[in-house]
PDB file of N, CA and C in Angstrom:
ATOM      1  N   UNK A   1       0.849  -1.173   0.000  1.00  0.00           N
ATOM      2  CA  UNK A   1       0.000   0.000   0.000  1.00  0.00           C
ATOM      3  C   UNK A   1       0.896   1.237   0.000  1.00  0.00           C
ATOM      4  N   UNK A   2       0.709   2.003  -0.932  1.00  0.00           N
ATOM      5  CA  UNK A   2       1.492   3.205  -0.942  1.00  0.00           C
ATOM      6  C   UNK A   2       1.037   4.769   0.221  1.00  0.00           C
ATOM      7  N   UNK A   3       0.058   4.558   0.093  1.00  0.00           N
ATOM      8  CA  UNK A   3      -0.377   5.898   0.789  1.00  0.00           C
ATOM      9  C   UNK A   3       0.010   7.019   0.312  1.00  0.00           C
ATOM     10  N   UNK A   4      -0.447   7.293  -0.764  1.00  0.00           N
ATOM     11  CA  UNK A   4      -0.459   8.604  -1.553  1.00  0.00           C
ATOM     12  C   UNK A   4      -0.761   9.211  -2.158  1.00  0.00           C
ATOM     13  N   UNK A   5      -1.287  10.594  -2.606  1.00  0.00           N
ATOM     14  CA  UNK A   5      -1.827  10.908  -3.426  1.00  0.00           C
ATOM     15  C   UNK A   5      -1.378  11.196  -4.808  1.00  0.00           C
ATOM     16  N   UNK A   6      -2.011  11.362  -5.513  1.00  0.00           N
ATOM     17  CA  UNK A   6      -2.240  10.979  -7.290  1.00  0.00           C
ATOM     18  C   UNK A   6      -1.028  10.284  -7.734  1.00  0.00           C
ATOM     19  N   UNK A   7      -0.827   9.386  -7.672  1.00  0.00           N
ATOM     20  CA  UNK A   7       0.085   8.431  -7.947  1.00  0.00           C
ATOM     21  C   UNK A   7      -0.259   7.798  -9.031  1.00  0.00           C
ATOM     22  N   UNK A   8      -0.824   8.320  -9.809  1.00  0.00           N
ATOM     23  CA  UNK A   8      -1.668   8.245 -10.977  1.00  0.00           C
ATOM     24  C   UNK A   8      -0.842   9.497 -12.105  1.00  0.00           C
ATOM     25  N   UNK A   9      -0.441  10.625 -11.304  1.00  0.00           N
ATOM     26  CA  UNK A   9      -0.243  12.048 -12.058  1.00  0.00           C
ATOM     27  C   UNK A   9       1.239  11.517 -12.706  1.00  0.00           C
ATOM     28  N   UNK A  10       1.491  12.072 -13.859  1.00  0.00           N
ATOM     29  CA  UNK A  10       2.976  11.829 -14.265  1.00  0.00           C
ATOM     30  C   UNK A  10       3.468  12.901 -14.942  1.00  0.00           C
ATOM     31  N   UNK A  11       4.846  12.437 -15.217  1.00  0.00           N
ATOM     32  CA  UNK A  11       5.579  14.230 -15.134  1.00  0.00           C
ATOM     33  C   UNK A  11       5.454  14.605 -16.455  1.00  0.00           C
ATOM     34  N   UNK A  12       4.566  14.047 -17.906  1.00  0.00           N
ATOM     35  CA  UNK A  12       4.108  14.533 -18.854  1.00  0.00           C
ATOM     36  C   UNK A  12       3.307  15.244 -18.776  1.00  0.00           C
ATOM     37  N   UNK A  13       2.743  16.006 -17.302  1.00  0.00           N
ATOM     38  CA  UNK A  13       1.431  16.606 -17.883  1.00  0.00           C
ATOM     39  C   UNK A  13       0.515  16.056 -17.545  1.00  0.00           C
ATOM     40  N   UNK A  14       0.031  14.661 -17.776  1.00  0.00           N
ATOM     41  CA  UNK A  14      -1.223  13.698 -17.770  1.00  0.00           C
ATOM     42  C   UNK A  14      -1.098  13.946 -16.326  1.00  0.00           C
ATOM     43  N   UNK A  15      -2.477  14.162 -15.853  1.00  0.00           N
ATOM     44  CA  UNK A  15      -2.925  14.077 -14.396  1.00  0.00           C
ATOM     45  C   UNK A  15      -3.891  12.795 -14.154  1.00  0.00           C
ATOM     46  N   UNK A  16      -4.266  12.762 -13.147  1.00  0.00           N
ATOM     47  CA  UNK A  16      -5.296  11.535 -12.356  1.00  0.00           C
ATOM     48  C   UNK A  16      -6.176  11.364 -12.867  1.00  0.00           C
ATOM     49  N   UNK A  17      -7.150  12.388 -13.029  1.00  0.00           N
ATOM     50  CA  UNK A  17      -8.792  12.465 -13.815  1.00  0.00           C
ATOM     51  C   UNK A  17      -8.298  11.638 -15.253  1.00  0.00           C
ATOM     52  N   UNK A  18      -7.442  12.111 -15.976  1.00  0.00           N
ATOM     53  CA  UNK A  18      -6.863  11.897 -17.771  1.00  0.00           C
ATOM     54  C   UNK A  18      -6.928  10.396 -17.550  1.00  0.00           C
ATOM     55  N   UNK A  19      -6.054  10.131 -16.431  1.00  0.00           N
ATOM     56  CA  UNK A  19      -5.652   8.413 -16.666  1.00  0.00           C
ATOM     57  C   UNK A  19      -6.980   7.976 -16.084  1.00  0.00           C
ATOM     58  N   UNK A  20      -8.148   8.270 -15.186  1.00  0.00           N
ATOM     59  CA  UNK A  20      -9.056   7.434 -14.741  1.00  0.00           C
ATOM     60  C   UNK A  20     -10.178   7.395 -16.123  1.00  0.00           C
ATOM     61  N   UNK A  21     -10.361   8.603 -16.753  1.00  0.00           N
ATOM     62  CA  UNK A  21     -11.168   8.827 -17.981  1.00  0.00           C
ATOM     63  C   UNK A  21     -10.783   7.955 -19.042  1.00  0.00           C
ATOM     64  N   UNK A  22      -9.645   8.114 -19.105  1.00  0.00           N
ATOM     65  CA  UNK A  22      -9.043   7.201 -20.269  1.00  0.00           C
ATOM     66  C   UNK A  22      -9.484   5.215 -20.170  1.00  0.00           C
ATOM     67  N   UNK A  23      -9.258   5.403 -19.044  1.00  0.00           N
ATOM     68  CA  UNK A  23      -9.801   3.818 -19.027  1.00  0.00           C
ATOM     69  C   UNK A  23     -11.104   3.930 -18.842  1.00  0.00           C
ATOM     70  N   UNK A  24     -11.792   4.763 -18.158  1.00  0.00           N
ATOM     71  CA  UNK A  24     -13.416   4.199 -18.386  1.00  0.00           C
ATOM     72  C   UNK A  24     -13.516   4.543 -20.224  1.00  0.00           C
ATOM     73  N   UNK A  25     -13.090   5.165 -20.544  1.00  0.00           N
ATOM     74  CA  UNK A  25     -13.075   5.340 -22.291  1.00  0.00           C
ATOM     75  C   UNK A  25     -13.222   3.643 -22.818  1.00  0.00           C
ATOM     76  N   UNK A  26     -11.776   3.382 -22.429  1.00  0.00           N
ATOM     77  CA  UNK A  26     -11.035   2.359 -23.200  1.00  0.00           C
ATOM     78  C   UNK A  26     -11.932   0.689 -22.846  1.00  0.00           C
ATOM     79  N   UNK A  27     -12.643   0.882 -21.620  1.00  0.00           N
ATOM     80  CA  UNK A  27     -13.295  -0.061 -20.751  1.00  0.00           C
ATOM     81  C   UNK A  27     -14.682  -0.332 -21.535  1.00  0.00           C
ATOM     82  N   UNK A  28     -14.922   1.135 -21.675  1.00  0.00           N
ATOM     83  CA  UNK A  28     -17.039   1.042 -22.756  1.00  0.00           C
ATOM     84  C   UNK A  28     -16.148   0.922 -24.367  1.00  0.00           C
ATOM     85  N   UNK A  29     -14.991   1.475 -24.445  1.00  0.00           N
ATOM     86  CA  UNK A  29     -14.811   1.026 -26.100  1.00  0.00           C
ATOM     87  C   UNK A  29     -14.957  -0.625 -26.361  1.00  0.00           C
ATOM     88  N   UNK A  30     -14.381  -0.985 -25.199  1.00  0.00           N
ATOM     89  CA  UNK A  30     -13.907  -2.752 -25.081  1.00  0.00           C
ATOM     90  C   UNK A  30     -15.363  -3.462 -25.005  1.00  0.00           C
ATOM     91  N   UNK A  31     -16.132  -3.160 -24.112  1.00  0.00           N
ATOM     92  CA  UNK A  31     -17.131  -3.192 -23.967  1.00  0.00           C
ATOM     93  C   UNK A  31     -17.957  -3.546 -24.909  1.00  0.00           C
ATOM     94  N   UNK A  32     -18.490  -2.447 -25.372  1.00  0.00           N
ATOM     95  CA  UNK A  32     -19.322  -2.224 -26.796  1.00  0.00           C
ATOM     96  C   UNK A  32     -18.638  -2.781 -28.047  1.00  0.00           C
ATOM     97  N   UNK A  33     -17.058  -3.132 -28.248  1.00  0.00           N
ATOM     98  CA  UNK A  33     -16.636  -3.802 -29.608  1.00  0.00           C
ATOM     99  C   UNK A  33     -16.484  -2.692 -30.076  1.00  0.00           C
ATOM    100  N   UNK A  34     -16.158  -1.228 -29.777  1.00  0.00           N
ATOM    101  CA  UNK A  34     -15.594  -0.475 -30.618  1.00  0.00           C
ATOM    102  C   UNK A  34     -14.461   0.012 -30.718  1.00  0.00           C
ATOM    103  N   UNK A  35     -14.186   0.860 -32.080  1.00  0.00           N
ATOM    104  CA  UNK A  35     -12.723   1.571 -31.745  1.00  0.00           C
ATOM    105  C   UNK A  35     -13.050   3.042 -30.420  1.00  0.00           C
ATOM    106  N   UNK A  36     -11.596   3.190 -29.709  1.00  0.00           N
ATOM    107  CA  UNK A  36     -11.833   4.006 -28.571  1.00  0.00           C
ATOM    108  C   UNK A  36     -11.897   5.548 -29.266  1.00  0.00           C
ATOM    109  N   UNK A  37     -10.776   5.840 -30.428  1.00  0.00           N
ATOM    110  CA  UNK A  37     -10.652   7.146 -30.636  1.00  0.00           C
ATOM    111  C   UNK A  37     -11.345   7.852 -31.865  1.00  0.00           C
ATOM    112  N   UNK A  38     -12.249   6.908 -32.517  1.00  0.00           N
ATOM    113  CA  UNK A  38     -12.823   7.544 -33.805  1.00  0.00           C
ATOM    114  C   UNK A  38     -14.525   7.117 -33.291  1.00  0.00           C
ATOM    115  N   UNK A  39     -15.385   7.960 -34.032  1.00  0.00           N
ATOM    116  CA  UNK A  39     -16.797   7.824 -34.269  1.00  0.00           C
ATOM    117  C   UNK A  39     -17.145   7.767 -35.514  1.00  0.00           C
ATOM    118  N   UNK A  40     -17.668   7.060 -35.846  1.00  0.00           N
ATOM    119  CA  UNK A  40     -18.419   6.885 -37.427  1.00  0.00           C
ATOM    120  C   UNK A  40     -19.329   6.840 -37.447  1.00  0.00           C
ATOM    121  N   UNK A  41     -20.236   7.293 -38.669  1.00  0.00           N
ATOM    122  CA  UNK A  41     -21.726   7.380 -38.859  1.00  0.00           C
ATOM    123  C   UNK A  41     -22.303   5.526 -38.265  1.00  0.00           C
ATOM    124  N   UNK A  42     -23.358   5.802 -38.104  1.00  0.00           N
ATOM    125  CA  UNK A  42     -23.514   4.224 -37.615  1.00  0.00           C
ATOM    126  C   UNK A  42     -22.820   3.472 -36.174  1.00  0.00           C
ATOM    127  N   UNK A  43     -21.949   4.312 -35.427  1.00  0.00           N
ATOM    128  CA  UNK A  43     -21.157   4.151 -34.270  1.00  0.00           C
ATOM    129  C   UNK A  43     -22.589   4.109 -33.424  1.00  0.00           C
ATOM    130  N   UNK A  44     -22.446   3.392 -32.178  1.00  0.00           N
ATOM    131  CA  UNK A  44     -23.172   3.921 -30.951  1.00  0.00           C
ATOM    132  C   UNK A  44     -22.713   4.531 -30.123  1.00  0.00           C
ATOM    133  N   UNK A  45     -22.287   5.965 -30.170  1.00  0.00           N
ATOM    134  CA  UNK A  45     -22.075   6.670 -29.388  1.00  0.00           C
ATOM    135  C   UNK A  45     -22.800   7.243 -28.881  1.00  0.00           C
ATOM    136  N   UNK A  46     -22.007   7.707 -27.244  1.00  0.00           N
ATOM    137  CA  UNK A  46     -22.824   8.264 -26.173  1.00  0.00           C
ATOM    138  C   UNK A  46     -21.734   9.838 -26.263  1.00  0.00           C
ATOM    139  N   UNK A  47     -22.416  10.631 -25.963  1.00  0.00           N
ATOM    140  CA  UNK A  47     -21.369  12.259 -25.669  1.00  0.00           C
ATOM    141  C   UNK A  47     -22.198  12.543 -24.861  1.00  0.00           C
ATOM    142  N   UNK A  48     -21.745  13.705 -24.040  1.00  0.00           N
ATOM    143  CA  UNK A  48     -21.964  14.264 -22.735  1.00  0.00           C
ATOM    144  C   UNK A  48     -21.576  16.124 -23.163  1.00  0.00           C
ATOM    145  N   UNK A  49     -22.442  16.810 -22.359  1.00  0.00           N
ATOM    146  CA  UNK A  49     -21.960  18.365 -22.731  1.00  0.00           C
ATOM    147  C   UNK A  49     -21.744  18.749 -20.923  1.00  0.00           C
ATOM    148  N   UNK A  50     -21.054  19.499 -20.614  1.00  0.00           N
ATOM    149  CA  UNK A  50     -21.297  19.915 -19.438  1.00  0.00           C
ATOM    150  C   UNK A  50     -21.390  21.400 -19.038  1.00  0.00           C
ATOM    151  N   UNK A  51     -22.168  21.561 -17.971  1.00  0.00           N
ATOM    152  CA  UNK A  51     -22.783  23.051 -17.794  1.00  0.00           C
ATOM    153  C   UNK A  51     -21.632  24.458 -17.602  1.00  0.00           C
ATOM    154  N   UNK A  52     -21.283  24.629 -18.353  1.00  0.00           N
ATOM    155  CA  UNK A  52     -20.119  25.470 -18.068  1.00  0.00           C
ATOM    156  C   UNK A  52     -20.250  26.711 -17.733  1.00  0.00           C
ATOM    157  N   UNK A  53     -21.605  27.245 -17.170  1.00  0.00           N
ATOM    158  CA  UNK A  53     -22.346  27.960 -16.508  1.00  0.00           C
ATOM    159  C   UNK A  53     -22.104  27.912 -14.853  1.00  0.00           C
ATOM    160  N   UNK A  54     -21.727  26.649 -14.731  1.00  0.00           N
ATOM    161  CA  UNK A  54     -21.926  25.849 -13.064  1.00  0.00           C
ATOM    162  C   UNK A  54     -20.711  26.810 -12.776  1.00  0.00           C
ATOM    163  N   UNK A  55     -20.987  27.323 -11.151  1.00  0.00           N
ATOM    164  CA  UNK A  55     -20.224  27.957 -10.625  1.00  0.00           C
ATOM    165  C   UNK A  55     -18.383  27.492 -10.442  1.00  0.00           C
ATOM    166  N   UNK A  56     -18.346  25.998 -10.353  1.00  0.00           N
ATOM    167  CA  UNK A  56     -17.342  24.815 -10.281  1.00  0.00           C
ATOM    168  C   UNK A  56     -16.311  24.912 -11.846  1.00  0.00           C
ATOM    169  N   UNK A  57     -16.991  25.564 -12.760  1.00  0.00           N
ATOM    170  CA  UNK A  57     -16.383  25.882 -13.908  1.00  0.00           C
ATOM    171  C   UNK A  57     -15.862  26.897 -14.589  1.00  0.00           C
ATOM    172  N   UNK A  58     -16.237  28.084 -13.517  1.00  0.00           N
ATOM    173  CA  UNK A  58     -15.481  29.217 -13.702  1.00  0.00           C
ATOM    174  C   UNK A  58     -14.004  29.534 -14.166  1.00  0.00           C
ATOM    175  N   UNK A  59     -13.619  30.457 -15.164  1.00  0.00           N
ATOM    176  CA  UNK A  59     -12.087  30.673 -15.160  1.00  0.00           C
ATOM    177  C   UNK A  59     -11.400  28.980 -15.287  1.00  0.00           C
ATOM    178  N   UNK A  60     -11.757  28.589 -16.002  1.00  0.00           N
ATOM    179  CA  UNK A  60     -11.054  26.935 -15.762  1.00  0.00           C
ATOM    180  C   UNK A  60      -9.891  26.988 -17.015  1.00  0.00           C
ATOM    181  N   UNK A  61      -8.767  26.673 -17.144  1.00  0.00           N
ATOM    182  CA  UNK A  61      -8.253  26.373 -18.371  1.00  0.00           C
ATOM    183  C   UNK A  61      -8.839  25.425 -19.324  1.00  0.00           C
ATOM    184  N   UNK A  62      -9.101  25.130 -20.462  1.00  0.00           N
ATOM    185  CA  UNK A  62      -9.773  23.482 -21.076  1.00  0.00           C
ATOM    186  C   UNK A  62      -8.904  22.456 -20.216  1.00  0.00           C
ATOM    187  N   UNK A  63      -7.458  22.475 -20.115  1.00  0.00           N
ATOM    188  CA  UNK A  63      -6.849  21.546 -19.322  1.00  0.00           C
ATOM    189  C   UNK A  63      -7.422  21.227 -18.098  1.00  0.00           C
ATOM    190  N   UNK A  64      -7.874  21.821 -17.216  1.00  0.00           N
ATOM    191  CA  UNK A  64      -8.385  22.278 -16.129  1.00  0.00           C
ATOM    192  C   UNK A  64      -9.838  21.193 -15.682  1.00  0.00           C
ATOM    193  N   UNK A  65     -10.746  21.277 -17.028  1.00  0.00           N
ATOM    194  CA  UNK A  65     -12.073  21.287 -16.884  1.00  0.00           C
ATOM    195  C   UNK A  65     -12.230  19.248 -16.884  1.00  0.00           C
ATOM    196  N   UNK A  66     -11.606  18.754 -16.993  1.00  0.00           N
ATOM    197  CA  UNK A  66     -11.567  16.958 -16.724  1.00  0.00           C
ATOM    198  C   UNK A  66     -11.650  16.571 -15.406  1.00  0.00           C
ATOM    199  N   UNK A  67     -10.026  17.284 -14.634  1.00  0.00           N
ATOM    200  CA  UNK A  67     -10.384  16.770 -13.726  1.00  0.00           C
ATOM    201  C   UNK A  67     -11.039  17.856 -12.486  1.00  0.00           C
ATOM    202  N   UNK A  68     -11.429  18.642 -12.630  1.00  0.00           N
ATOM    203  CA  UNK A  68     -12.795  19.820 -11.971  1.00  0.00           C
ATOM    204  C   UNK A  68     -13.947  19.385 -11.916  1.00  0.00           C
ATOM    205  N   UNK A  69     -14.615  18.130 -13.223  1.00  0.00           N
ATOM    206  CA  UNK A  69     -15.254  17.431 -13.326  1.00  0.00           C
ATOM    207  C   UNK A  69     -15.593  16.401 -12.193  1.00  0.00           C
ATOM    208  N   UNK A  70     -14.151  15.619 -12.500  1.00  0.00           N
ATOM    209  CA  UNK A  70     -13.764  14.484 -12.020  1.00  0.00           C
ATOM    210  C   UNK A  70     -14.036  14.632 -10.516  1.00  0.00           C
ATOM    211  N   UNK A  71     -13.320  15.744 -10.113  1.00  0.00           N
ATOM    212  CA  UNK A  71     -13.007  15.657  -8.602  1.00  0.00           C
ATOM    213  C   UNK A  71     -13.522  16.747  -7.358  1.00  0.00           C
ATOM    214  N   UNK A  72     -13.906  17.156  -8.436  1.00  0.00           N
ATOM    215  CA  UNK A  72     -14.269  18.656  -7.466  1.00  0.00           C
ATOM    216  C   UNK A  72     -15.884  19.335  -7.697  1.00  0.00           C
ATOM    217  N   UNK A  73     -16.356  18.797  -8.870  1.00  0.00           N
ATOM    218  CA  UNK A  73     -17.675  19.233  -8.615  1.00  0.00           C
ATOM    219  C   UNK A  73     -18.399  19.178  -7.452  1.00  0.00           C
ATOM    220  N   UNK A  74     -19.323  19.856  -7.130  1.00  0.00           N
ATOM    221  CA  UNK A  74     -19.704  19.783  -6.041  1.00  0.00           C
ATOM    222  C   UNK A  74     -21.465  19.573  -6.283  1.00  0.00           C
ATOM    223  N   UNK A  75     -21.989  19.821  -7.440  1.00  0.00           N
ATOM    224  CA  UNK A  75     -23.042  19.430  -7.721  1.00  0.00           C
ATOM    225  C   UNK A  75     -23.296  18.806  -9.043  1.00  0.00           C
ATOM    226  N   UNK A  76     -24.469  18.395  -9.465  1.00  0.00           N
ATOM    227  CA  UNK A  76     -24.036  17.476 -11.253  1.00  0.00           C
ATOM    228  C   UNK A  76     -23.949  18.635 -12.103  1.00  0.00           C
ATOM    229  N   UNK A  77     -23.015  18.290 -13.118  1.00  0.00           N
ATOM    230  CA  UNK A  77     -23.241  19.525 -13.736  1.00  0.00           C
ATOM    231  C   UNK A  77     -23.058  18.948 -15.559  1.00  0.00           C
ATOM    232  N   UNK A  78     -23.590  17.828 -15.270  1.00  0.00           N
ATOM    233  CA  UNK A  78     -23.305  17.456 -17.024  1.00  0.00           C
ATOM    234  C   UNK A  78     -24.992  17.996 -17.422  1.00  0.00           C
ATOM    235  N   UNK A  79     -24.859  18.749 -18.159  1.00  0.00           N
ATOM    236  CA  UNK A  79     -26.007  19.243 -19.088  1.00  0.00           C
ATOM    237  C   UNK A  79     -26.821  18.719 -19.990  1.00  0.00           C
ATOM    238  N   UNK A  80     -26.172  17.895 -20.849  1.00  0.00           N
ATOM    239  CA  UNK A  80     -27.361  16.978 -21.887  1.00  0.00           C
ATOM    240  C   UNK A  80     -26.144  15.963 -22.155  1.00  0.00           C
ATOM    241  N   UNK A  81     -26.850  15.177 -22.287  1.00  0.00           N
ATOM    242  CA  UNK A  81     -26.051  13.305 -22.765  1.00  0.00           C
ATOM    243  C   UNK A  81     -27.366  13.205 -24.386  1.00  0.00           C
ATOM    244  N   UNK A  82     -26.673  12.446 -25.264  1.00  0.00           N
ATOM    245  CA  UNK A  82     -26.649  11.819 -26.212  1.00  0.00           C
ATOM    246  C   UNK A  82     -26.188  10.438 -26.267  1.00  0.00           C
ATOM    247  N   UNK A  83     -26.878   9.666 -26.289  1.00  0.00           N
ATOM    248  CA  UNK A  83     -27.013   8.256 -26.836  1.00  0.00           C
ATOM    249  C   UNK A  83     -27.688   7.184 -27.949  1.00  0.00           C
ATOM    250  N   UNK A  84     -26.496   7.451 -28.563  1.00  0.00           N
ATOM    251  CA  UNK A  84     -26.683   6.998 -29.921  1.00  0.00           C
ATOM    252  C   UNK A  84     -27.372   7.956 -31.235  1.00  0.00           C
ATOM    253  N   UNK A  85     -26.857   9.180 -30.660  1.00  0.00           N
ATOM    254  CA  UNK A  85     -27.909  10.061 -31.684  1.00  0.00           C
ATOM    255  C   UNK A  85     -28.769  10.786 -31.353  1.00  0.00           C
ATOM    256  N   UNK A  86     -29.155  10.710 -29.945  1.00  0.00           N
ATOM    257  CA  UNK A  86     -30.532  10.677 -29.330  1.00  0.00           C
ATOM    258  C   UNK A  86     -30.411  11.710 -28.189  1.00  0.00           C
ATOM    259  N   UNK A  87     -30.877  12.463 -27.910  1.00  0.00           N
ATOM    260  CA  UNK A  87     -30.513  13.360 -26.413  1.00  0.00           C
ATOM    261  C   UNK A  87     -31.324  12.937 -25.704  1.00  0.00           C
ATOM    262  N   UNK A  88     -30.834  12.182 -24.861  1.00  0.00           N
ATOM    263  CA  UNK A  88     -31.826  11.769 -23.387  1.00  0.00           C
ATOM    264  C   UNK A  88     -31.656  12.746 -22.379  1.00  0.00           C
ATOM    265  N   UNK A  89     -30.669  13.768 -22.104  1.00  0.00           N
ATOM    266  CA  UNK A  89     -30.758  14.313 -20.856  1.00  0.00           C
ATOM    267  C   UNK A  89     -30.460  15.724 -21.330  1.00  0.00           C
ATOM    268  N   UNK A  90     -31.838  16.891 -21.144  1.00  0.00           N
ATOM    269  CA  UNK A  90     -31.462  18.299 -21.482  1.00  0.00           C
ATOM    270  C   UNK A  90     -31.938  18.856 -19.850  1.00  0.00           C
ATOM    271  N   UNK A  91     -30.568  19.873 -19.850  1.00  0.00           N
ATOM    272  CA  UNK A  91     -30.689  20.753 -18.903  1.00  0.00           C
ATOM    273  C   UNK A  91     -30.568  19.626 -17.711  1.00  0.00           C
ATOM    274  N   UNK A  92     -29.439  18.722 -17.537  1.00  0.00           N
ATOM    275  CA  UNK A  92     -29.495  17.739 -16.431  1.00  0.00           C
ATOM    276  C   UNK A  92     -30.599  17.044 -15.580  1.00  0.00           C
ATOM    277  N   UNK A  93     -31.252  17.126 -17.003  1.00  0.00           N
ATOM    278  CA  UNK A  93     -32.440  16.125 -16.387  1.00  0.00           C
ATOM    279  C   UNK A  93     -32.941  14.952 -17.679  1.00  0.00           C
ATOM    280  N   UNK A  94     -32.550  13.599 -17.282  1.00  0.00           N
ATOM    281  CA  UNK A  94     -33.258  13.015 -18.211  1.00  0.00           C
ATOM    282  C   UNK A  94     -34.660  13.041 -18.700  1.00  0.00           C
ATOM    283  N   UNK A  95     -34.514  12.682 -19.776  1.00  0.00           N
ATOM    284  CA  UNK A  95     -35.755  13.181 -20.357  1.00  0.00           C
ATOM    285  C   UNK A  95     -37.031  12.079 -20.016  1.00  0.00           C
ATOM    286  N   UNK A  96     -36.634  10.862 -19.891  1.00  0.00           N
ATOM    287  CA  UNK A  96     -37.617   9.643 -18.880  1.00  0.00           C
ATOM    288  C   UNK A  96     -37.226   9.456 -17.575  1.00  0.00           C
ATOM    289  N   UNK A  97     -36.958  10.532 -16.847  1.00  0.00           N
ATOM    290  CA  UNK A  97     -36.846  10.826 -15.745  1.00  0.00           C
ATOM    291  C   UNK A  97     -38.211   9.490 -14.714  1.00  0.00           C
ATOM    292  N   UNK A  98     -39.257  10.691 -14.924  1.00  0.00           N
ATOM    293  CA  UNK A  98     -40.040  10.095 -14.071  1.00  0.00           C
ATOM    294  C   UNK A  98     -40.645   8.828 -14.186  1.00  0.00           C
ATOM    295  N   UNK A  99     -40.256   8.332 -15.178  1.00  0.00           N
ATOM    296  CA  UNK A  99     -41.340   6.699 -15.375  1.00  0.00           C
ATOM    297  C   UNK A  99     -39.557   6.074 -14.782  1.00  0.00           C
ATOM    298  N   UNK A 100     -38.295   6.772 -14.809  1.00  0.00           N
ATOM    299  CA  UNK A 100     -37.189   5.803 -14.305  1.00  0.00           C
ATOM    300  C   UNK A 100     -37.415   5.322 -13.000  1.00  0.00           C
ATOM    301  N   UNK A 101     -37.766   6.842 -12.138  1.00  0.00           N
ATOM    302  CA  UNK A 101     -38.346   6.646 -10.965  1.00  0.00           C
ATOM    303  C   UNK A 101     -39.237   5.668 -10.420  1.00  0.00           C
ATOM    304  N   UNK A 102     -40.377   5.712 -10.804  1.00  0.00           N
ATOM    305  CA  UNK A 102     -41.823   4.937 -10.729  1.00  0.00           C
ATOM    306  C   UNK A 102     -41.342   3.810 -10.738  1.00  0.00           C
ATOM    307  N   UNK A 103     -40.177   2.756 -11.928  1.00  0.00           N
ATOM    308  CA  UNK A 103     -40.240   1.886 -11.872  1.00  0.00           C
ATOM    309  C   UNK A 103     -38.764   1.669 -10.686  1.00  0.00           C
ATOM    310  N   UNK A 104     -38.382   2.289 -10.910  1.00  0.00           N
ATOM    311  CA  UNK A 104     -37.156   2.103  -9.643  1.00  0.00           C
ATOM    312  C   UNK A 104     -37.591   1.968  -8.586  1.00  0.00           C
ATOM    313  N   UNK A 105     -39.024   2.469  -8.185  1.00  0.00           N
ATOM    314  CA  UNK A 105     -39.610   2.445  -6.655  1.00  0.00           C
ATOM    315  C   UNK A 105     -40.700   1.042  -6.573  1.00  0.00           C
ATOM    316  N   UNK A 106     -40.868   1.001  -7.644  1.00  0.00           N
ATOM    317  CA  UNK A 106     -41.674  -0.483  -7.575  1.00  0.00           C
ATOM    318  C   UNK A 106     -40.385  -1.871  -7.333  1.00  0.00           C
ATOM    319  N   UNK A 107     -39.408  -1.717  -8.239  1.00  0.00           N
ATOM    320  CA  UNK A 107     -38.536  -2.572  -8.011  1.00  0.00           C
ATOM    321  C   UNK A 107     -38.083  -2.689  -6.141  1.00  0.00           C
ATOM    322  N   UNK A 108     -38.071  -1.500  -5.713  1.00  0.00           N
ATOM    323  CA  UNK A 108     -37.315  -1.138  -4.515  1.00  0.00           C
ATOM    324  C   UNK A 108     -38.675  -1.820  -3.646  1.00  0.00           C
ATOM    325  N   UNK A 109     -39.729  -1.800  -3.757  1.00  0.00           N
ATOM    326  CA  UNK A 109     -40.902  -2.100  -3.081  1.00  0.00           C
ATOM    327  C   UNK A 109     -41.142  -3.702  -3.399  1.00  0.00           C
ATOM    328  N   UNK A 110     -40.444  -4.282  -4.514  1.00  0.00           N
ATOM    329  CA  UNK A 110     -41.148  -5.914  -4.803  1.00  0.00           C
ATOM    330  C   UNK A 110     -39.560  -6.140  -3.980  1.00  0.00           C
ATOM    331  N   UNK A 111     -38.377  -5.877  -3.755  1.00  0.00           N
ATOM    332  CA  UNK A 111     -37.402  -6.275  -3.254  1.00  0.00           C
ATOM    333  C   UNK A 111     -37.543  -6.548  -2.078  1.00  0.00           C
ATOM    334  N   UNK A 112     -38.317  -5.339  -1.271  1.00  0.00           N
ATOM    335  CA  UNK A 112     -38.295  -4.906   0.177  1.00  0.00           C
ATOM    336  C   UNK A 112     -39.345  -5.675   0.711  1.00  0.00           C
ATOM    337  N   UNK A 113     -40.615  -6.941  -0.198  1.00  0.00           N
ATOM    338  CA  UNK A 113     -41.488  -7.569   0.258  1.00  0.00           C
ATOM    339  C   UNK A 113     -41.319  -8.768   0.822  1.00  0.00           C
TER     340      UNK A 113
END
């Protein structure tokens, strides 16, 4: 056990957030059977926008804004997701929000019987 922090960061530059992103990247590329660094028409891709309005994003360098994300937000601040083409989540709220709910609470209620 090392006991330390970002032991992850290296002296290129690449910080902690880069290397933890990079593998959840490389993890859903593997995942799904795709390539990690290209999108093609017909790809199933997912993208994410984030609120760069949110107080947590102020004055940020672009370098900056991964791991501010990563580590320091303090509230959600991804703005709309796309999946597969599709925007499921505007203004950080999915868009089948409430039937996710409904059935999440029935599940939580046939579990809890």
């Amino acid at each position: 056990m090392r006991r330390e922090r970002n032991v992850l960061d290296s002296a290129d530059g690449v910080g902690t957030a880069d290397h933890i992103y990079a593998a959840c990247r490389a993890g859903g590329a593997q995942a799904l059977g795709v390539p990690m660094d290209e999108i093609r028409p017909g790809d199933a891709a997912t993208l994410i926008s984030l609120d760069d309005g949110d107080s947590s994003m102020i004055a940020l360098r672009p370098a900056e804004i991964l791991a501010r994300w990563v580590f320091a937000a303090r509230a959600p601040i991804v703005d709309g997701v796309w999946r597969r083409g599709h925007k499921v989540v505007s203004a950080g709220r999915h868009h089948q929000r409430d039937a996710i709910v409904y059935r999440y609470r029935r599940a939580l209620a046939r579990l809890r019987a």
